[in-house]
C-alpha atoms as a PDB file:
ATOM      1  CA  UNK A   1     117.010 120.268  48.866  1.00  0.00           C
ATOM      2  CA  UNK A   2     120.030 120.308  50.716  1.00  0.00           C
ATOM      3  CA  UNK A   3     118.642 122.975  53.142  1.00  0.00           C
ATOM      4  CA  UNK A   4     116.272 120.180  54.141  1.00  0.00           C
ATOM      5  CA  UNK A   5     118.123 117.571  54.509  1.00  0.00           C
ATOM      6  CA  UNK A   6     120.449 119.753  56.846  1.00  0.00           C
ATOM      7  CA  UNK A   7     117.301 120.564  58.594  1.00  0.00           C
ATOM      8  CA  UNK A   8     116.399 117.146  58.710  1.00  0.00           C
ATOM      9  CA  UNK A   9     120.114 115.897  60.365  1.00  0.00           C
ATOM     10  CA  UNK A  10     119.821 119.228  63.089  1.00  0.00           C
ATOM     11  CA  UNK A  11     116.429 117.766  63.735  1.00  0.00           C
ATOM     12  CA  UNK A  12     117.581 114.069  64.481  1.00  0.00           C
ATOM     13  CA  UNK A  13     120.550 115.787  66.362  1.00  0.00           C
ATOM     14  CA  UNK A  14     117.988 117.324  68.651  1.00  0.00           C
ATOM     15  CA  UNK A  15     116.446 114.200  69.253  1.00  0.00           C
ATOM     16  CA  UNK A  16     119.647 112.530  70.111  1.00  0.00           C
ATOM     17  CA  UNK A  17     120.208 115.377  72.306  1.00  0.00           C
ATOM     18  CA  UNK A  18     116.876 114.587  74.104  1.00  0.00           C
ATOM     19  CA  UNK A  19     117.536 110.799  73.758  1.00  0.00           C
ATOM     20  CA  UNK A  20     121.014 111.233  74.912  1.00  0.00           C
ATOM     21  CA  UNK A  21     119.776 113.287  78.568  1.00  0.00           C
ATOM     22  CA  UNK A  22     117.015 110.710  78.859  1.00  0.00           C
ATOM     23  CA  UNK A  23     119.669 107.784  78.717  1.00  0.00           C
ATOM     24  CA  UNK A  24     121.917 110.202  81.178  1.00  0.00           C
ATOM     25  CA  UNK A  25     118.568 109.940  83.748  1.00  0.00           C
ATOM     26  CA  UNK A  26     118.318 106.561  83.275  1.00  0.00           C
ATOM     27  CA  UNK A  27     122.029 105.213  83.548  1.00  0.00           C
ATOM     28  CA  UNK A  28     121.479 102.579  80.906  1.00  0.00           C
ATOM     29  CA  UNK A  29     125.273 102.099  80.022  1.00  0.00           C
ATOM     30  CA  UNK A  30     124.854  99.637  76.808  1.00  0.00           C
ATOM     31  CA  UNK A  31     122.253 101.603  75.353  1.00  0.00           C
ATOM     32  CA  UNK A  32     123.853 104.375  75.761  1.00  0.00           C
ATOM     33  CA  UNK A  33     126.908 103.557  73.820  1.00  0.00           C
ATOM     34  CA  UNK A  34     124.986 102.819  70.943  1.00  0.00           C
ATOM     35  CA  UNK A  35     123.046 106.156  71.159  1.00  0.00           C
ATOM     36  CA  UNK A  36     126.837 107.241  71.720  1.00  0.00           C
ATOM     37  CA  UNK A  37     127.238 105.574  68.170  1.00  0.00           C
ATOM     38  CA  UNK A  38     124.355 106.801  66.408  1.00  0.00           C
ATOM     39  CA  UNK A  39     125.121 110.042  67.278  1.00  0.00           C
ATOM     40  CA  UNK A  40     128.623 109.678  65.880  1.00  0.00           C
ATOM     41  CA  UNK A  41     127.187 108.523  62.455  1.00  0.00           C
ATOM     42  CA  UNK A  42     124.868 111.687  62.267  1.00  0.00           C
ATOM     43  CA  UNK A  43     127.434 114.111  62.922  1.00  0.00           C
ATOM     44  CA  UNK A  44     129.705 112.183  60.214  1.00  0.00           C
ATOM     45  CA  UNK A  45     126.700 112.703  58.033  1.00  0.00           C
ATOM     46  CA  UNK A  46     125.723 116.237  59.062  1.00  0.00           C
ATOM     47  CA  UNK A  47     129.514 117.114  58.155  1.00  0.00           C
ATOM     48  CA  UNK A  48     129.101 115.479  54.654  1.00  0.00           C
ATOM     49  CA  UNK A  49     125.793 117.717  54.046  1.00  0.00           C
ATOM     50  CA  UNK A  50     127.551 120.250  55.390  1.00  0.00           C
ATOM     51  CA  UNK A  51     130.350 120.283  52.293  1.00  0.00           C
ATOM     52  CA  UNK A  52     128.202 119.521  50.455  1.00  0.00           C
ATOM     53  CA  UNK A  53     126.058 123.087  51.094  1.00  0.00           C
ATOM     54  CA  UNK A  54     129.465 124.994  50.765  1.00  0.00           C
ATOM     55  CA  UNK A  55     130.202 123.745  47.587  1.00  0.00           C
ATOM     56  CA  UNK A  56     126.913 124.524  46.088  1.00  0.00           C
ATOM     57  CA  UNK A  57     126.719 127.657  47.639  1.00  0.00           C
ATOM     58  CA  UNK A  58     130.501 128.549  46.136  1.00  0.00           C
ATOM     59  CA  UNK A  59     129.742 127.152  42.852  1.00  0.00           C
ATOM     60  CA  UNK A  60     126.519 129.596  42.780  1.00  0.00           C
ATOM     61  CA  UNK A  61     128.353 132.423  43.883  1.00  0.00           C
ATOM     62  CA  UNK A  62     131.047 132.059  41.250  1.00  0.00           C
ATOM     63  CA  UNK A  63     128.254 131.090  38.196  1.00  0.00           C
ATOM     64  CA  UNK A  64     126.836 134.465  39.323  1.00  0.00           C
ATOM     65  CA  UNK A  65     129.672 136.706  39.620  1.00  0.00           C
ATOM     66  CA  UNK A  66     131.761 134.914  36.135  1.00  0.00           C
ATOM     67  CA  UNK A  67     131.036 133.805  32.867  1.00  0.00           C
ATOM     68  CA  UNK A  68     131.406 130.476  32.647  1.00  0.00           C
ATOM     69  CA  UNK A  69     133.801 129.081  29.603  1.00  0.00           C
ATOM     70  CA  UNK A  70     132.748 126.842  26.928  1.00  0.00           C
ATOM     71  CA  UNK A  71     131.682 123.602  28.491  1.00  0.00           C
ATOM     72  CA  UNK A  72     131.153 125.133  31.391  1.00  0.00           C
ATOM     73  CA  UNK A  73     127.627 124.351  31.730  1.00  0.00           C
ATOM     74  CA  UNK A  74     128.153 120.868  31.213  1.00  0.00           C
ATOM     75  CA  UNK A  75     130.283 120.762  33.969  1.00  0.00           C
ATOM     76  CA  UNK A  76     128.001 122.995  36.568  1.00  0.00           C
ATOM     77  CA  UNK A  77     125.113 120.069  35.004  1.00  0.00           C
ATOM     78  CA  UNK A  78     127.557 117.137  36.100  1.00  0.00           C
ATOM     79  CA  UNK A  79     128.516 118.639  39.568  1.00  0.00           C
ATOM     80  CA  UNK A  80     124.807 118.975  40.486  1.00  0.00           C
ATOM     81  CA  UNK A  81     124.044 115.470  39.210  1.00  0.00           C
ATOM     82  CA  UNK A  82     126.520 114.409  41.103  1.00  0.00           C
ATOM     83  CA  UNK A  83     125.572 116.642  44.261  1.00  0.00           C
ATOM     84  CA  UNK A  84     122.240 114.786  43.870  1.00  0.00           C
ATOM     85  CA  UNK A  85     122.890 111.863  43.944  1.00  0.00           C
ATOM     86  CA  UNK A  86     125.216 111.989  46.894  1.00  0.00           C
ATOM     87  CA  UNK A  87     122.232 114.041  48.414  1.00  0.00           C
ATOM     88  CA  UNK A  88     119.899 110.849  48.010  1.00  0.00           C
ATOM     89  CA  UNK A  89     122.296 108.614  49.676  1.00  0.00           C
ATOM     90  CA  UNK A  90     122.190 110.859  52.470  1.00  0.00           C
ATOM     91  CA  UNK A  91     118.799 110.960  52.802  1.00  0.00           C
ATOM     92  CA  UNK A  92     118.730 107.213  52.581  1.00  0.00           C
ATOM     93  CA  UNK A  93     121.327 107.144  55.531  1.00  0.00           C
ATOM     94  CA  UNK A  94     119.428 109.287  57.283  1.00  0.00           C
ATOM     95  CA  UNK A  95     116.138 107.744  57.215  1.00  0.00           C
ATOM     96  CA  UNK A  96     118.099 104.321  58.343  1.00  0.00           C
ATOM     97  CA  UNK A  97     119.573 106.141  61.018  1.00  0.00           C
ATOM     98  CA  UNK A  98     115.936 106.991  61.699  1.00  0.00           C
ATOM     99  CA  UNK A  99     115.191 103.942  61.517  1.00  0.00           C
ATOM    100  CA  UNK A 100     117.774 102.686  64.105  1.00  0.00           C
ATOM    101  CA  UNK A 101     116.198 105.693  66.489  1.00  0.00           C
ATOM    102  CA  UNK A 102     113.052 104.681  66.339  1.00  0.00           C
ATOM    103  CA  UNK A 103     114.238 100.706  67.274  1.00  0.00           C
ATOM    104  CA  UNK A 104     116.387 102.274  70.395  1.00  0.00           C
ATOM    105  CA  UNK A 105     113.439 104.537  71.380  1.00  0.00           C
ATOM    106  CA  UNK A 106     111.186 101.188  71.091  1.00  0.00           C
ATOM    107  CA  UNK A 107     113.685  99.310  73.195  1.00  0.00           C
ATOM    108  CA  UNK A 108     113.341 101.930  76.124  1.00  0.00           C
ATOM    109  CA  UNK A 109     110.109 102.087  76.193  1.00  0.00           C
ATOM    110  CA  UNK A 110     110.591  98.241  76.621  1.00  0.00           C
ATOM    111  CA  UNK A 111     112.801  98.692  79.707  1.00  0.00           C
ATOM    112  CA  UNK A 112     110.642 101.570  81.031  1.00  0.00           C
ATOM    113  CA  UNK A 113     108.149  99.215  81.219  1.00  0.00           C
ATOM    114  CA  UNK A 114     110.253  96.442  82.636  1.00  0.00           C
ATOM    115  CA  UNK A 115     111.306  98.926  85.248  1.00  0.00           C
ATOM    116  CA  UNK A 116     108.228 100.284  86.174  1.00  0.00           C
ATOM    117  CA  UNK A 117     107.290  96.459  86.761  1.00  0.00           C
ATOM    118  CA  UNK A 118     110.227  95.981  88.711  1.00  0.00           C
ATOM    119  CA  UNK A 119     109.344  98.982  90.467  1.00  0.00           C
ATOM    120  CA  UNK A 120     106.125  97.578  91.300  1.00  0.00           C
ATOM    121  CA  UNK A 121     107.481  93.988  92.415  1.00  0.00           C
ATOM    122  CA  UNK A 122     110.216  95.785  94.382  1.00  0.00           C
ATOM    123  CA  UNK A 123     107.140  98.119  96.392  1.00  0.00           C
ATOM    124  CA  UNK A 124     105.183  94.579  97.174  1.00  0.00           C
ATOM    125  CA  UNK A 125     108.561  93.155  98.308  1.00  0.00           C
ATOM    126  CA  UNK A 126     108.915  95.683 100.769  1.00  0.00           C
ATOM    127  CA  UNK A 127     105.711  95.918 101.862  1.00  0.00           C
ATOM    128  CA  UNK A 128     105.589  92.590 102.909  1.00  0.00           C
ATOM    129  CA  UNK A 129     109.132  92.738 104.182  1.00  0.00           C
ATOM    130  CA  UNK A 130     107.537  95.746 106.988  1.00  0.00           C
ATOM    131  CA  UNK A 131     104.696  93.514 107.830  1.00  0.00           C
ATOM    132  CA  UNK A 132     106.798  90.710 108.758  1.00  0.00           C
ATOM    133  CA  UNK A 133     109.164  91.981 110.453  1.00  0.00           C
ATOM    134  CA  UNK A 134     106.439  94.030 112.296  1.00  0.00           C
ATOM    135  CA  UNK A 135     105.039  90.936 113.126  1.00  0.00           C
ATOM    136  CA  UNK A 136     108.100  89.500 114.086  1.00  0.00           C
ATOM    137  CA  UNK A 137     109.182  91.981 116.542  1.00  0.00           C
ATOM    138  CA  UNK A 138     105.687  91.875 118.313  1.00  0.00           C
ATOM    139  CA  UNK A 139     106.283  87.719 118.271  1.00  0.00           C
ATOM    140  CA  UNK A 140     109.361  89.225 119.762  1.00  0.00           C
ATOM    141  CA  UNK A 141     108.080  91.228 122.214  1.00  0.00           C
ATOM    142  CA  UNK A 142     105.481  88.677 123.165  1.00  0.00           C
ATOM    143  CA  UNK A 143     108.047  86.126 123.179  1.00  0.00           C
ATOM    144  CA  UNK A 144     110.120  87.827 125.946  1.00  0.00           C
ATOM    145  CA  UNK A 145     106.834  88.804 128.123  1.00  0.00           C
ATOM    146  CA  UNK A 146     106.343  84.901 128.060  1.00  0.00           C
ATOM    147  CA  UNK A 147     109.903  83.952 129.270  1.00  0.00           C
ATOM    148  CA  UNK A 148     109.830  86.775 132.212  1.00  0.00           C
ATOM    149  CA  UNK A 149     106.720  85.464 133.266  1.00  0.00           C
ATOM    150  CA  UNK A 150     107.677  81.817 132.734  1.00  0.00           C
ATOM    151  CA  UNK A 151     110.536  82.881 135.192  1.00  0.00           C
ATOM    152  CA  UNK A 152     108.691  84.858 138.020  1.00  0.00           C
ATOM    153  CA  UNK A 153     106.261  81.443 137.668  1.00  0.00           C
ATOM    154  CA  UNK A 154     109.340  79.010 138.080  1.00  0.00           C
ATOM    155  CA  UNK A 155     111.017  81.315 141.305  1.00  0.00           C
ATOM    156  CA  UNK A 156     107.778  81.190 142.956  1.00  0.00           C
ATOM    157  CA  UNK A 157     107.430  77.665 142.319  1.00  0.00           C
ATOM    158  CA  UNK A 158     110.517  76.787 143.841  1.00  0.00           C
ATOM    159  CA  UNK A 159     109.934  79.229 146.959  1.00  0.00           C
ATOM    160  CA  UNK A 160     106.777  76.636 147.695  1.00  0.00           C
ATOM    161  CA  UNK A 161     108.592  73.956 146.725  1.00  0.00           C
ATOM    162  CA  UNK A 162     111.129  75.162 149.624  1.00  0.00           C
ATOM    163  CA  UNK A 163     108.321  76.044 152.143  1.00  0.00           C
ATOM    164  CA  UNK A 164     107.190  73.580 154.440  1.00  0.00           C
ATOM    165  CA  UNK A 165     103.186  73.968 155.281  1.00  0.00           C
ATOM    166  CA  UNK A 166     103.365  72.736 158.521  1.00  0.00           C
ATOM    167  CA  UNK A 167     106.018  74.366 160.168  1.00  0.00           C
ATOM    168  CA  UNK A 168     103.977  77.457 159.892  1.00  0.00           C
ATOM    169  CA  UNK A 169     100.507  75.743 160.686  1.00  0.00           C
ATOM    170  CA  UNK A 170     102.277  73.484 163.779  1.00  0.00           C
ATOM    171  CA  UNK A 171     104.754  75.932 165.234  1.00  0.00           C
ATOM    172  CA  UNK A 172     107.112  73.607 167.211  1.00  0.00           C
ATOM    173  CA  UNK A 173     109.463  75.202 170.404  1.00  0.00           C
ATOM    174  CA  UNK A 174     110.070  74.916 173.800  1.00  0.00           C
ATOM    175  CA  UNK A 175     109.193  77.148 176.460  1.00  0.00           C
ATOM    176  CA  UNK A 176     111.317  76.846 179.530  1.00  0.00           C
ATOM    177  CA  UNK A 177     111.118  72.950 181.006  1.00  0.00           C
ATOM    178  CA  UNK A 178     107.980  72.688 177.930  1.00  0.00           C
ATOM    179  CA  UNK A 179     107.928  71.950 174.406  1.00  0.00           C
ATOM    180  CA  UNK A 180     105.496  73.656 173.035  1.00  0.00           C
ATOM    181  CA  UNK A 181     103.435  73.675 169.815  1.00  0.00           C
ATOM    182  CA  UNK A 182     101.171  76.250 168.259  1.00  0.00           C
ATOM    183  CA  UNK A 183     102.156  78.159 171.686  1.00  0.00           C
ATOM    184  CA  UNK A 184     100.475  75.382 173.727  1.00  0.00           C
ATOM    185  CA  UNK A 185     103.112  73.292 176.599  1.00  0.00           C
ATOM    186  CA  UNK A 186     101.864  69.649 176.482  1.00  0.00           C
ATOM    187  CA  UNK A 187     102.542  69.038 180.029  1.00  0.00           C
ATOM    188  CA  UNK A 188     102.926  70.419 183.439  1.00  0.00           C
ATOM    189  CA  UNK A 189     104.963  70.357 186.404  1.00  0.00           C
ATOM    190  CA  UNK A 190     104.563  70.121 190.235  1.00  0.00           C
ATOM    191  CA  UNK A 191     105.870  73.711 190.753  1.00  0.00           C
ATOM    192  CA  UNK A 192     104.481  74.937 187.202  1.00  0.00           C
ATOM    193  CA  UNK A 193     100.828  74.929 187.529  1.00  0.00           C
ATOM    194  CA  UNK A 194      99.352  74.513 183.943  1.00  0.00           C
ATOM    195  CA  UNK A 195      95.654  74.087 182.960  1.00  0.00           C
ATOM    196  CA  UNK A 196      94.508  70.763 181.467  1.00  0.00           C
ATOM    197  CA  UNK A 197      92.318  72.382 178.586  1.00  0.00           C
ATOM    198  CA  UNK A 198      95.805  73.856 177.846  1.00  0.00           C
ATOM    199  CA  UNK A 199      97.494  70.286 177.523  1.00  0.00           C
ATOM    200  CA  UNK A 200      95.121  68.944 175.615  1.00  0.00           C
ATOM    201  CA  UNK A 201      95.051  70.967 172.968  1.00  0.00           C
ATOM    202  CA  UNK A 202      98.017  70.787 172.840  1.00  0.00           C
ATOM    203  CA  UNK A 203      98.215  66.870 172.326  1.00  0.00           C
ATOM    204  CA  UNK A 204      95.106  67.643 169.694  1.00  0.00           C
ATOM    205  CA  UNK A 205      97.876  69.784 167.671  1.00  0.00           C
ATOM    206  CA  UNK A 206      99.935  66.798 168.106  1.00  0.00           C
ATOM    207  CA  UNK A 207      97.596  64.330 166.846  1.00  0.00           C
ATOM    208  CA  UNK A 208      96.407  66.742 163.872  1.00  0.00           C
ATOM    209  CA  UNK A 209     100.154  67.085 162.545  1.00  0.00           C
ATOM    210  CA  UNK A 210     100.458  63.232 163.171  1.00  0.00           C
ATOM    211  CA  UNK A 211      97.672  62.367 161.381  1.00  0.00           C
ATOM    212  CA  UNK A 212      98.830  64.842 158.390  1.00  0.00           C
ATOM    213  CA  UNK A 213     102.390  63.767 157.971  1.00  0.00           C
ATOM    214  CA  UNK A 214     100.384  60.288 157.891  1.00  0.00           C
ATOM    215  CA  UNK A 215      98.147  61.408 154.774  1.00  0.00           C
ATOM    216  CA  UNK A 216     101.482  62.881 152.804  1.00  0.00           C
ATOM    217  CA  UNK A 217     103.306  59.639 153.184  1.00  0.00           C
ATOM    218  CA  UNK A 218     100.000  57.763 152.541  1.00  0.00           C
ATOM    219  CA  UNK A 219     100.780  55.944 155.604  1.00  0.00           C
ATOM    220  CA  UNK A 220      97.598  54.186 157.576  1.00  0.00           C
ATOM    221  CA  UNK A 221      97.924  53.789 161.477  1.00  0.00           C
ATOM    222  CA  UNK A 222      96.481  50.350 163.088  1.00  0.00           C
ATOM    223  CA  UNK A 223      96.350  48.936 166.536  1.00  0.00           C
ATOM    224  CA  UNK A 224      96.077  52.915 168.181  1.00  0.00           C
ATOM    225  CA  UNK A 225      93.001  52.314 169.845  1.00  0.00           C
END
């Protein structure tokens, strides 16, 4: 009987070993130091069995090998009872130390579950963290194609804003004793011979940029007849 209960504690020790490299994997500190614990209290008990086997293994070897005196079976009878008994409170120990395993070995399958939810939750997190910030940066990226063209827009804006129409359409100058305008001289002179179809087309460009600097300023002419 006590061979089996010493197979029993090797047994749990085996599983503590297990339990003990699974916590290891794991890094769960505060289980761990119970498990650190409840491995303590087997090996207190394994220690116990273990006297407990020498003794009966001594006390066989000398009941075989002597005669034993008068009373000396009553004794042998007493030791064993008493062997016995401290074998069933071991056995009792052992299956609340059981017990206690199977609660810690409950309570990680509890946080194995927990984790592999947080596991989950975590994946999702960052999943959605990517597709934001993927479409932030092409918000980004849009963003600052917007402001360079928003800026070529304004410059050329402000190059029209500084160009005057007319002095390209009505090119203004002078040509010698002539002003001139859209190349034409609006006049002539005794030893300048210049032809009248010239002049007055001339005096047309005149009138046309007159009458156009009139419509900008919303200006109406009267009494020009």
């Amino acid at each position: 009987m006590i061979r089996v209960v010493g197979r029993q504690i090797m047994g749990d020790e085996l599983v503590l070993q297990a339990l003990g490299r699974y916590m290891d994997s794991h890094a769960y500190m505060d289980v761990s130091e119970l498990i650190s614990d409840f491995e303590s209290k087997i090996r207190s008990e394994q220690s116990r069995t273990q006297r407990c086997v020498e003794f009966v293994e001594t006390f066989r070897k000398k009941r075989d090998g002597d005669e034993a005196p008068d009373g000396g079976d009553g004794n042998a009878a007493k030791s064993e009872a008493v062997l016995e008994k401290e074998q069933v409170e071991i056995k009792e120990r052992i299956q609340e130390l059981e017990g206690e395993c199977g609660w810690y070995l409950t309570q990680l399958e509890k946080i194995d579950e927990e984790e592999h939810k947080l596991e989950k939750l975590e994946q999702g997190y960052w999943r959605e963290f990517y597709r934001l910030y993927d479409t932030y940066d092409r918000l980004g990226e849009r963003s600052s194609s917007l402001v360079c063209q928003t800026d070529l827009l304004t410059g050329c804006r402000n190059a029209l804003k500084q160009t005057n129409v007319l002095n390209d359409a009505f090119c203004i100058w002078y040509d010698g004793p002539f002003g001139i305008i859209s190349g034409l001289r609006l006049g002539k002179l005794p030893e300048v011979a210049v032809e009248w179809s010239e002049i007055n087309a001339a005096w047309g460009q005149v009138a046309l940029l007159l009458a156009t600097l009139a419509r900008q300023v919303h200006f109406s002419f009267s009494k020009y007849r």
